[in-house]
PDB file of N, CA and C in Angstrom:
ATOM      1  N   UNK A   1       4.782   8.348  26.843  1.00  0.00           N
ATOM      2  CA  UNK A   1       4.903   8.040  25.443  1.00  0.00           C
ATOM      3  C   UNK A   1       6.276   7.419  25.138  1.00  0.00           C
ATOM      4  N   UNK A   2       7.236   7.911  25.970  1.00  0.00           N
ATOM      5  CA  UNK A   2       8.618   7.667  25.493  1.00  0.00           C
ATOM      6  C   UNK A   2       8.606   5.984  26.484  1.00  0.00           C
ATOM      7  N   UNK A   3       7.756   6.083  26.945  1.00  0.00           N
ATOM      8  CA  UNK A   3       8.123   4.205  27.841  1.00  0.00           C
ATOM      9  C   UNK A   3       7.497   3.599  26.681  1.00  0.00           C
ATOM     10  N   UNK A   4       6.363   3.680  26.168  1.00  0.00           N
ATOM     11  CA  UNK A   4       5.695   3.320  25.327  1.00  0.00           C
ATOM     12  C   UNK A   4       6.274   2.436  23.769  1.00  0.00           C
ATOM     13  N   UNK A   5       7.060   4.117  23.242  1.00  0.00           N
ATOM     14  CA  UNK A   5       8.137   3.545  21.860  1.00  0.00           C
ATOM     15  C   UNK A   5       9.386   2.625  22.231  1.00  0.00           C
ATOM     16  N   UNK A   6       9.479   2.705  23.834  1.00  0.00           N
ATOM     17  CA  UNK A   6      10.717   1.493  24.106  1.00  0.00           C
ATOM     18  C   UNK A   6      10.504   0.253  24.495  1.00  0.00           C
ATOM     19  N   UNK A   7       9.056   0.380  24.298  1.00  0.00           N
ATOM     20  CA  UNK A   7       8.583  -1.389  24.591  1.00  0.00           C
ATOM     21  C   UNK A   7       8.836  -1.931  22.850  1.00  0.00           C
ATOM     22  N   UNK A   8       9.040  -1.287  21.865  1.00  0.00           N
ATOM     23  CA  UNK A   8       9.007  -1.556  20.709  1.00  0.00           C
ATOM     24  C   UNK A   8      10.072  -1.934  20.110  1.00  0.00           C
ATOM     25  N   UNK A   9      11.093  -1.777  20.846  1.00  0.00           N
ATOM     26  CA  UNK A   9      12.440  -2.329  20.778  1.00  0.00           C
ATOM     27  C   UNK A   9      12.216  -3.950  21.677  1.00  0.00           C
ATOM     28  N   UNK A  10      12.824  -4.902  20.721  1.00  0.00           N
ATOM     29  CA  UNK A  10      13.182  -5.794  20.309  1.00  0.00           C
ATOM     30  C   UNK A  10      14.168  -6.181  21.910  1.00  0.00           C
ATOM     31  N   UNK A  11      13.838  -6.857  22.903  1.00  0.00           N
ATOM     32  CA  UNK A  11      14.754  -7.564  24.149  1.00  0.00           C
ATOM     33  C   UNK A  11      14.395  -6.594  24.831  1.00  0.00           C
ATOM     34  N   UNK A  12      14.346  -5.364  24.904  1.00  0.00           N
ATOM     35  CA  UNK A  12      14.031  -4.311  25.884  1.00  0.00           C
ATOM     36  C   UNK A  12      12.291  -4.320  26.850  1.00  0.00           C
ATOM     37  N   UNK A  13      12.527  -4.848  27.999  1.00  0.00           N
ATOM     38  CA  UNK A  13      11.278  -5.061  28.304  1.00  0.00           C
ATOM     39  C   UNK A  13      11.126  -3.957  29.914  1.00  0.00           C
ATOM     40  N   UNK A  14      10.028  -4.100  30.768  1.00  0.00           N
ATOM     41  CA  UNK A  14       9.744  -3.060  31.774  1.00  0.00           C
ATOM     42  C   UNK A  14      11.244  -2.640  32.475  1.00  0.00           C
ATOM     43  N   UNK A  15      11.772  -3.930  32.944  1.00  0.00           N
ATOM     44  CA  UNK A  15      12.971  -3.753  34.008  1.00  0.00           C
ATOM     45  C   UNK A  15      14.362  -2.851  33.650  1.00  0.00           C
ATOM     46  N   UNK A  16      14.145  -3.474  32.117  1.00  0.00           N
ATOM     47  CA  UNK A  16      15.698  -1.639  31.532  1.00  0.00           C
ATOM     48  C   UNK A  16      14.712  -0.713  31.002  1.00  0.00           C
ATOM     49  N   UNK A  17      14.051  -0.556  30.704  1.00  0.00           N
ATOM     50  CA  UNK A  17      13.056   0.567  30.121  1.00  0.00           C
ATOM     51  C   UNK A  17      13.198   1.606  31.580  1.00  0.00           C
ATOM     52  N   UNK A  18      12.728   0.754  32.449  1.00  0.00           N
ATOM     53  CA  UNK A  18      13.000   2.082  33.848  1.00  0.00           C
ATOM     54  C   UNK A  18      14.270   1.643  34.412  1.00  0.00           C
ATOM     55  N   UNK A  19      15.015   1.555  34.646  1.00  0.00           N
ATOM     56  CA  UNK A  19      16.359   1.715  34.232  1.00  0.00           C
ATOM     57  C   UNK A  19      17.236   2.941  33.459  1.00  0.00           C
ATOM     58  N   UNK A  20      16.637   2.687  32.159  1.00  0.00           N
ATOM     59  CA  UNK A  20      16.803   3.585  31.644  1.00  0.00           C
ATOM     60  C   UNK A  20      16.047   4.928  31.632  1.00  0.00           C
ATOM     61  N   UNK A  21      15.050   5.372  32.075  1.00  0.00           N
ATOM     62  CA  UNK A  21      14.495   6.323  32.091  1.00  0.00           C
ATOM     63  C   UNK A  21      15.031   6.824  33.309  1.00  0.00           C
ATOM     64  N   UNK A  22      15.528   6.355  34.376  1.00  0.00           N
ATOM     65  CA  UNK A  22      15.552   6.576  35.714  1.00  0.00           C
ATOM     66  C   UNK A  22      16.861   7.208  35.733  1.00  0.00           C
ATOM     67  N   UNK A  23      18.069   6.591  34.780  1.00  0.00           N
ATOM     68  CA  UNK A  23      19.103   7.033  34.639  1.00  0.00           C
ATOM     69  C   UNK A  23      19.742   7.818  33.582  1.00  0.00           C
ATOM     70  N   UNK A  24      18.694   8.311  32.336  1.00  0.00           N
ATOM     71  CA  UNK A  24      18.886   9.709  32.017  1.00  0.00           C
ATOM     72  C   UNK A  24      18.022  10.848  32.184  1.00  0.00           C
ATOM     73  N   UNK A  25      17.345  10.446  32.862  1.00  0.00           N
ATOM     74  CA  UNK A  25      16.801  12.015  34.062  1.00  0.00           C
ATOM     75  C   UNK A  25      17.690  13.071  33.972  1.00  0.00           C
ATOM     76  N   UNK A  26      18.881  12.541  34.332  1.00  0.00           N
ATOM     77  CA  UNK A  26      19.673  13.762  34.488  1.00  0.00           C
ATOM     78  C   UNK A  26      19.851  14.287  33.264  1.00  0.00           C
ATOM     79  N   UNK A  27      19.958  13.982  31.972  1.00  0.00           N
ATOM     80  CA  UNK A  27      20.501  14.895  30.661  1.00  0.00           C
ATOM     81  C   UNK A  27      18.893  15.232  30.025  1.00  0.00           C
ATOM     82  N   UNK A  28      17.991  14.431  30.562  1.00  0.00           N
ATOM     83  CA  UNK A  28      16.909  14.695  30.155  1.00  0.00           C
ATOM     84  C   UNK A  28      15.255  15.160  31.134  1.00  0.00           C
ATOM     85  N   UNK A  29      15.916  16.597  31.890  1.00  0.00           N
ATOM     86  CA  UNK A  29      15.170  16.585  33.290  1.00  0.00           C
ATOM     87  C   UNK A  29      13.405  16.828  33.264  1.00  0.00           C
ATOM     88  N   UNK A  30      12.904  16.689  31.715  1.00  0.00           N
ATOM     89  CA  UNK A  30      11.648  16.919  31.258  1.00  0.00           C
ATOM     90  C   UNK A  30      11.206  15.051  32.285  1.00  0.00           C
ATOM     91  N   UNK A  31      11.780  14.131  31.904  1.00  0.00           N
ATOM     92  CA  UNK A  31      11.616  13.183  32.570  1.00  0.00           C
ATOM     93  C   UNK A  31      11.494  13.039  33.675  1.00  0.00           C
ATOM     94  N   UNK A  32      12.183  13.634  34.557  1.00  0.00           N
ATOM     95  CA  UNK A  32      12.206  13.780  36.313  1.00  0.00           C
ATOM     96  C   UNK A  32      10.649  14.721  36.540  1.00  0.00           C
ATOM     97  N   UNK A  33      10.172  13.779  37.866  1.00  0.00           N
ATOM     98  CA  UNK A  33      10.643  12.820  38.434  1.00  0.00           C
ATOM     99  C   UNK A  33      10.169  11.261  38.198  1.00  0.00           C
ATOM    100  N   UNK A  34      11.113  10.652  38.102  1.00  0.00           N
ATOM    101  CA  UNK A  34      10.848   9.239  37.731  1.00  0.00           C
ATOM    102  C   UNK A  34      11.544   8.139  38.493  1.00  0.00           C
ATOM    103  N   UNK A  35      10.590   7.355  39.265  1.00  0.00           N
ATOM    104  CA  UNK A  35      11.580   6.656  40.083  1.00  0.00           C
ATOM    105  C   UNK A  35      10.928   5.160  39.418  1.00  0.00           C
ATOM    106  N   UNK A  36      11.472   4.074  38.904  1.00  0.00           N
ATOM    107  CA  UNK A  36      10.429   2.882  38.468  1.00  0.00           C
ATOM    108  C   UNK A  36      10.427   2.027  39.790  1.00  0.00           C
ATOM    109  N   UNK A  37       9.277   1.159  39.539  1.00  0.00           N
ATOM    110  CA  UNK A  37       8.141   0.778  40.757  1.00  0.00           C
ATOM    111  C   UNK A  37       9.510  -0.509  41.655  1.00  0.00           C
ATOM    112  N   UNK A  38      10.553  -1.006  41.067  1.00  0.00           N
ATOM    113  CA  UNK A  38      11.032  -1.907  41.856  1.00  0.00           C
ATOM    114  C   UNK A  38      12.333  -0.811  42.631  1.00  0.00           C
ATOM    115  N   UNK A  39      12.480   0.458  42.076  1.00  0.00           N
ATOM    116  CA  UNK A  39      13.510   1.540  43.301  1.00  0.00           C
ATOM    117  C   UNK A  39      12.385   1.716  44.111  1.00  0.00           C
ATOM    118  N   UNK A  40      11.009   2.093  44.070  1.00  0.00           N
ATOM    119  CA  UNK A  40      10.334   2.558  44.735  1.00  0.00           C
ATOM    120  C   UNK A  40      10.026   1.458  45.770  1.00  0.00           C
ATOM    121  N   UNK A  41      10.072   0.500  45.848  1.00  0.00           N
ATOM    122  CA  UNK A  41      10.185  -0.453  46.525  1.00  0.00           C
ATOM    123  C   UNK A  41      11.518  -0.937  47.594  1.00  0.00           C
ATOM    124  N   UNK A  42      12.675  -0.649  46.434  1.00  0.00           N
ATOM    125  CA  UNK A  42      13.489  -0.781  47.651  1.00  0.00           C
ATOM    126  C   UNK A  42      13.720   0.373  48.540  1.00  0.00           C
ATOM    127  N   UNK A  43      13.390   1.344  47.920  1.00  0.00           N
ATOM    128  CA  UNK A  43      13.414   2.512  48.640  1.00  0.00           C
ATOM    129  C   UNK A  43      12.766   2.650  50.479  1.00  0.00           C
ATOM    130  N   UNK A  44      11.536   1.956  50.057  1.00  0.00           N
ATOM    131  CA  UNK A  44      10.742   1.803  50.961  1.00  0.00           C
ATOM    132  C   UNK A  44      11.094   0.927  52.059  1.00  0.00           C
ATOM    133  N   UNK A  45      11.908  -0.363  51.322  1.00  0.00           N
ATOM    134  CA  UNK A  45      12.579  -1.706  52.155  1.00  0.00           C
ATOM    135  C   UNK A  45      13.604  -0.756  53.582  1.00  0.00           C
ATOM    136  N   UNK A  46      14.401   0.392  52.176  1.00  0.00           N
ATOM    137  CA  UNK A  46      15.547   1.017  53.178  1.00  0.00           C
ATOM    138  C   UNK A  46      15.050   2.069  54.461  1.00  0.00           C
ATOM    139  N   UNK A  47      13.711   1.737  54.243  1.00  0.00           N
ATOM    140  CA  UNK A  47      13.013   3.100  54.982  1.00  0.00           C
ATOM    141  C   UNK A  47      13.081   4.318  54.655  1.00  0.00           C
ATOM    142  N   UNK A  48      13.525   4.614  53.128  1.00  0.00           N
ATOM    143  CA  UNK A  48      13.113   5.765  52.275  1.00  0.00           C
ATOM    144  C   UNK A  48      11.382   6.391  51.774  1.00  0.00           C
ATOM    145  N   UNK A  49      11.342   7.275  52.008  1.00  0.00           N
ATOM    146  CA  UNK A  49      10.137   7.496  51.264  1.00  0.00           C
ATOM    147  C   UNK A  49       9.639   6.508  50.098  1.00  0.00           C
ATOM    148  N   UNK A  50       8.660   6.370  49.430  1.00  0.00           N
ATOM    149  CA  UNK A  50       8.410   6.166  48.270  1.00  0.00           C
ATOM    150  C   UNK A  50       7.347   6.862  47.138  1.00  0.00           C
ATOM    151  N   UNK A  51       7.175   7.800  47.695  1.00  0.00           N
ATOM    152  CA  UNK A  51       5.779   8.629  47.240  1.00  0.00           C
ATOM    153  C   UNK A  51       6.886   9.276  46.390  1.00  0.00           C
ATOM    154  N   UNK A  52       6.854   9.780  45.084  1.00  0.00           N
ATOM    155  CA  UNK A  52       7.740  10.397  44.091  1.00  0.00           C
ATOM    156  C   UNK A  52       7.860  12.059  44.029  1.00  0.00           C
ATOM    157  N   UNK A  53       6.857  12.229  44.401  1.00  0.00           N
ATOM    158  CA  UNK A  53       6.303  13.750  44.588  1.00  0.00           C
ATOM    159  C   UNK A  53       7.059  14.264  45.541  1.00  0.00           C
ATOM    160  N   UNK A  54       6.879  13.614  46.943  1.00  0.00           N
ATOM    161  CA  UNK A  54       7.673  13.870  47.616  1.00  0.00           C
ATOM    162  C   UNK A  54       9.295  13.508  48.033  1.00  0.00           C
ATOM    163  N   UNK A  55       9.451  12.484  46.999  1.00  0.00           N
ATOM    164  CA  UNK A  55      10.848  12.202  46.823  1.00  0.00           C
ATOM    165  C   UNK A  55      11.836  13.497  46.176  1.00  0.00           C
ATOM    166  N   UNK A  56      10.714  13.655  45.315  1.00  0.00           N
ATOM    167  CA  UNK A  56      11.393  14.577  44.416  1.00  0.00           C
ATOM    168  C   UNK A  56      11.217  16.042  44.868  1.00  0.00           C
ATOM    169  N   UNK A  57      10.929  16.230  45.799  1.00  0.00           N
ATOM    170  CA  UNK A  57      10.735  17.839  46.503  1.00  0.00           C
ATOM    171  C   UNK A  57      11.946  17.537  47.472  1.00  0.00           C
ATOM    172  N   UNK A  58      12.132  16.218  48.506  1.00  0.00           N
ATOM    173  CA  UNK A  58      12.534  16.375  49.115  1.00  0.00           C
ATOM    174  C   UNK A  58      14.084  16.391  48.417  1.00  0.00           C
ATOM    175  N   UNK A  59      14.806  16.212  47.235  1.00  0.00           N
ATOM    176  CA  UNK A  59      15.868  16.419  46.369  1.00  0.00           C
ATOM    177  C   UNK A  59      16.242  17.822  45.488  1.00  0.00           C
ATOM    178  N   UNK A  60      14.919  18.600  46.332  1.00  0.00           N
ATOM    179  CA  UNK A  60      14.873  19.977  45.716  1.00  0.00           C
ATOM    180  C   UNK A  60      14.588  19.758  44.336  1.00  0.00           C
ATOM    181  N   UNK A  61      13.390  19.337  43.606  1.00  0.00           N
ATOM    182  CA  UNK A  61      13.302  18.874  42.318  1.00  0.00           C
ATOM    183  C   UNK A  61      14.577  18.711  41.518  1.00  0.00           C
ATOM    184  N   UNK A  62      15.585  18.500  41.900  1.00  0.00           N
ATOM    185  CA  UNK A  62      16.565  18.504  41.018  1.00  0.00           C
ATOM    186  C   UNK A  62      16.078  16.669  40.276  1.00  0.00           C
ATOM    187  N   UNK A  63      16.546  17.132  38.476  1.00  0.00           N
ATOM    188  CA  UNK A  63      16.362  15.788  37.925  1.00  0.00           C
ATOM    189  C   UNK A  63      18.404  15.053  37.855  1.00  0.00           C
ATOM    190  N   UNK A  64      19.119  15.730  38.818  1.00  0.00           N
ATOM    191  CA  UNK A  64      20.453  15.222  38.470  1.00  0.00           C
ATOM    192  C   UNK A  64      20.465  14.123  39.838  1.00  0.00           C
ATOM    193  N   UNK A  65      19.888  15.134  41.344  1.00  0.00           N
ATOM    194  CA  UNK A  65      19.678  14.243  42.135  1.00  0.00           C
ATOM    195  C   UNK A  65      18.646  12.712  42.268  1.00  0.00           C
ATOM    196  N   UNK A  66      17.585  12.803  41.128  1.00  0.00           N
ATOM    197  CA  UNK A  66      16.480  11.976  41.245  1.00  0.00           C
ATOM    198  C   UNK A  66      17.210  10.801  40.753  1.00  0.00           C
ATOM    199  N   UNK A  67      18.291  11.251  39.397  1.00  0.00           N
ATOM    200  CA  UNK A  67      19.202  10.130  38.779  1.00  0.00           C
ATOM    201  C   UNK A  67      20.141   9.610  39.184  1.00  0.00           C
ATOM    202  N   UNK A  68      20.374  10.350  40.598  1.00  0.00           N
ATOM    203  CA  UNK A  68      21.459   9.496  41.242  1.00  0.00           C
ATOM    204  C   UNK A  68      20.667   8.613  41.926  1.00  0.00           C
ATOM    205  N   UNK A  69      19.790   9.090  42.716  1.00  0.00           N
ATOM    206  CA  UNK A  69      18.838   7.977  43.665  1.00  0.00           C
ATOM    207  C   UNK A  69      18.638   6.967  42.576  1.00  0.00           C
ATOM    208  N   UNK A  70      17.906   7.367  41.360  1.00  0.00           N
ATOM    209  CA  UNK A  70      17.060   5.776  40.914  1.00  0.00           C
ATOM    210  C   UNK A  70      18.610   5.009  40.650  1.00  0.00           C
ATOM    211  N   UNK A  71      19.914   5.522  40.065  1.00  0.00           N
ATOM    212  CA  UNK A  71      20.781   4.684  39.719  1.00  0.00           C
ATOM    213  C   UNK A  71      21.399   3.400  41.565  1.00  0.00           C
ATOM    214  N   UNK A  72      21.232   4.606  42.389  1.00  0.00           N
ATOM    215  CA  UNK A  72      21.762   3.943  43.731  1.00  0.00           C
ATOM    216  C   UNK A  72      20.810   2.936  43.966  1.00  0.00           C
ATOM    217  N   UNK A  73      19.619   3.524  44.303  1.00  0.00           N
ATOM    218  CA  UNK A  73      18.549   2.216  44.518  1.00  0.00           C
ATOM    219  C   UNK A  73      18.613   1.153  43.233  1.00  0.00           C
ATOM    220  N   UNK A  74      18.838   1.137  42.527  1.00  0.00           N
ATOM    221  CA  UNK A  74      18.659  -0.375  41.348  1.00  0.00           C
ATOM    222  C   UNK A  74      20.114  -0.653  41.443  1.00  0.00           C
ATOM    223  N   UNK A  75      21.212  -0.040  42.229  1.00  0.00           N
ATOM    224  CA  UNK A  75      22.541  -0.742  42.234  1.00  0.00           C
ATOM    225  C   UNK A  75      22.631  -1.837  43.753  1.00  0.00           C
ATOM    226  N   UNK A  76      21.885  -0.858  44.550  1.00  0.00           N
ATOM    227  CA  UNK A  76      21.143  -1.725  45.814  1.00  0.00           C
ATOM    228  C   UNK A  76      20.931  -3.531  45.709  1.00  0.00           C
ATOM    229  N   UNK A  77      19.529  -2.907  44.735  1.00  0.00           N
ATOM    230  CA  UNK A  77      18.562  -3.961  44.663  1.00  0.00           C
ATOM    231  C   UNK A  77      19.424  -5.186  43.498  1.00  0.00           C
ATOM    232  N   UNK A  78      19.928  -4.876  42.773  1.00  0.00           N
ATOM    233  CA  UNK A  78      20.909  -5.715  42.148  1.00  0.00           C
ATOM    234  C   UNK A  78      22.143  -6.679  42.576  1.00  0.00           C
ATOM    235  N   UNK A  79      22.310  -5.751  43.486  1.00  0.00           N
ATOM    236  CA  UNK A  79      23.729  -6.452  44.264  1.00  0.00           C
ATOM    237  C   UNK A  79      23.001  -7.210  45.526  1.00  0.00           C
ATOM    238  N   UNK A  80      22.033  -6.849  45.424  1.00  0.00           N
ATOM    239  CA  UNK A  80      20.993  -7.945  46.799  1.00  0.00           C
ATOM    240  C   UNK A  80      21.567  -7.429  48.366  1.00  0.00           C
ATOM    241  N   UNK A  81      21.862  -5.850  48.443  1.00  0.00           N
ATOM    242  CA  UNK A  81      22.328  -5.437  49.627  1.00  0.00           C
ATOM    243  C   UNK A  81      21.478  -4.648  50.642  1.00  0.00           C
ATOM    244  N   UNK A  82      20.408  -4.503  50.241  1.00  0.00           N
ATOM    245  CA  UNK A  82      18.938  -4.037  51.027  1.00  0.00           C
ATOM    246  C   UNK A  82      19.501  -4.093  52.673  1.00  0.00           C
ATOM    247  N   UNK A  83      19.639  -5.626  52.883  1.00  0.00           N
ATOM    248  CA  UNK A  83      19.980  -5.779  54.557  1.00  0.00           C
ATOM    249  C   UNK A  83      21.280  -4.650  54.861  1.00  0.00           C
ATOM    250  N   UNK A  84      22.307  -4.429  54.354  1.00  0.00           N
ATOM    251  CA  UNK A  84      23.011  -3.461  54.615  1.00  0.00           C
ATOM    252  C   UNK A  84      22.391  -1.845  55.167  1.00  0.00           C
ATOM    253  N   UNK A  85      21.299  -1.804  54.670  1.00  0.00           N
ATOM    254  CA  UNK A  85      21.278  -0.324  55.630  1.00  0.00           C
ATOM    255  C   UNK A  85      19.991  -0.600  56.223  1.00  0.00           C
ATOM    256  N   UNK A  86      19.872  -1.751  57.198  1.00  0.00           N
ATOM    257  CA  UNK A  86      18.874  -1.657  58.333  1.00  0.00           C
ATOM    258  C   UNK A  86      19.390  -0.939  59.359  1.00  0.00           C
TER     259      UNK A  86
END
């Protein structure tokens, strides 16, 4: 519901919407686990899991750790450094 009312904002489209959901997980751990579909991807590139369920067990459900991953993976995939951890 809450991805939903932020498509309703005006410039805000899929790519900061999870962004943003991904990176207040942590103050808001009703949200966790939430990884959006282009971390889950690079995740996978790095040879990380990508299944969320088990992402998020394997972080001990914590929603502080899930928000560091989604922030690391979209700082990854931004800076175009994927090849760095083959």
């Amino acid at each position: 519901m809450l991805s939903a009312r932020l498509q309703e904002v005006k410039g805000l489209g899929p790519t900061g919407i999870g962004i943003f959901l991904g990176s207040i997980q942590n103050f808001f751990p009703n949200i966790a686990p939430f990884l959006d579909v282009r971390s889950r991807k690079t995740a996978k590139t790095l040879g990380l899991c990508d299944e969320l369920d088990e992402v998020f067990l394997a972080l001990n459900q914590s929603a502080s750790a899930m928000a560091k991953l989604e922030v690391a993976l979209t700082t990854v995939r931004l800076e175009k450094r994927e090849n760095e951890f083959s």
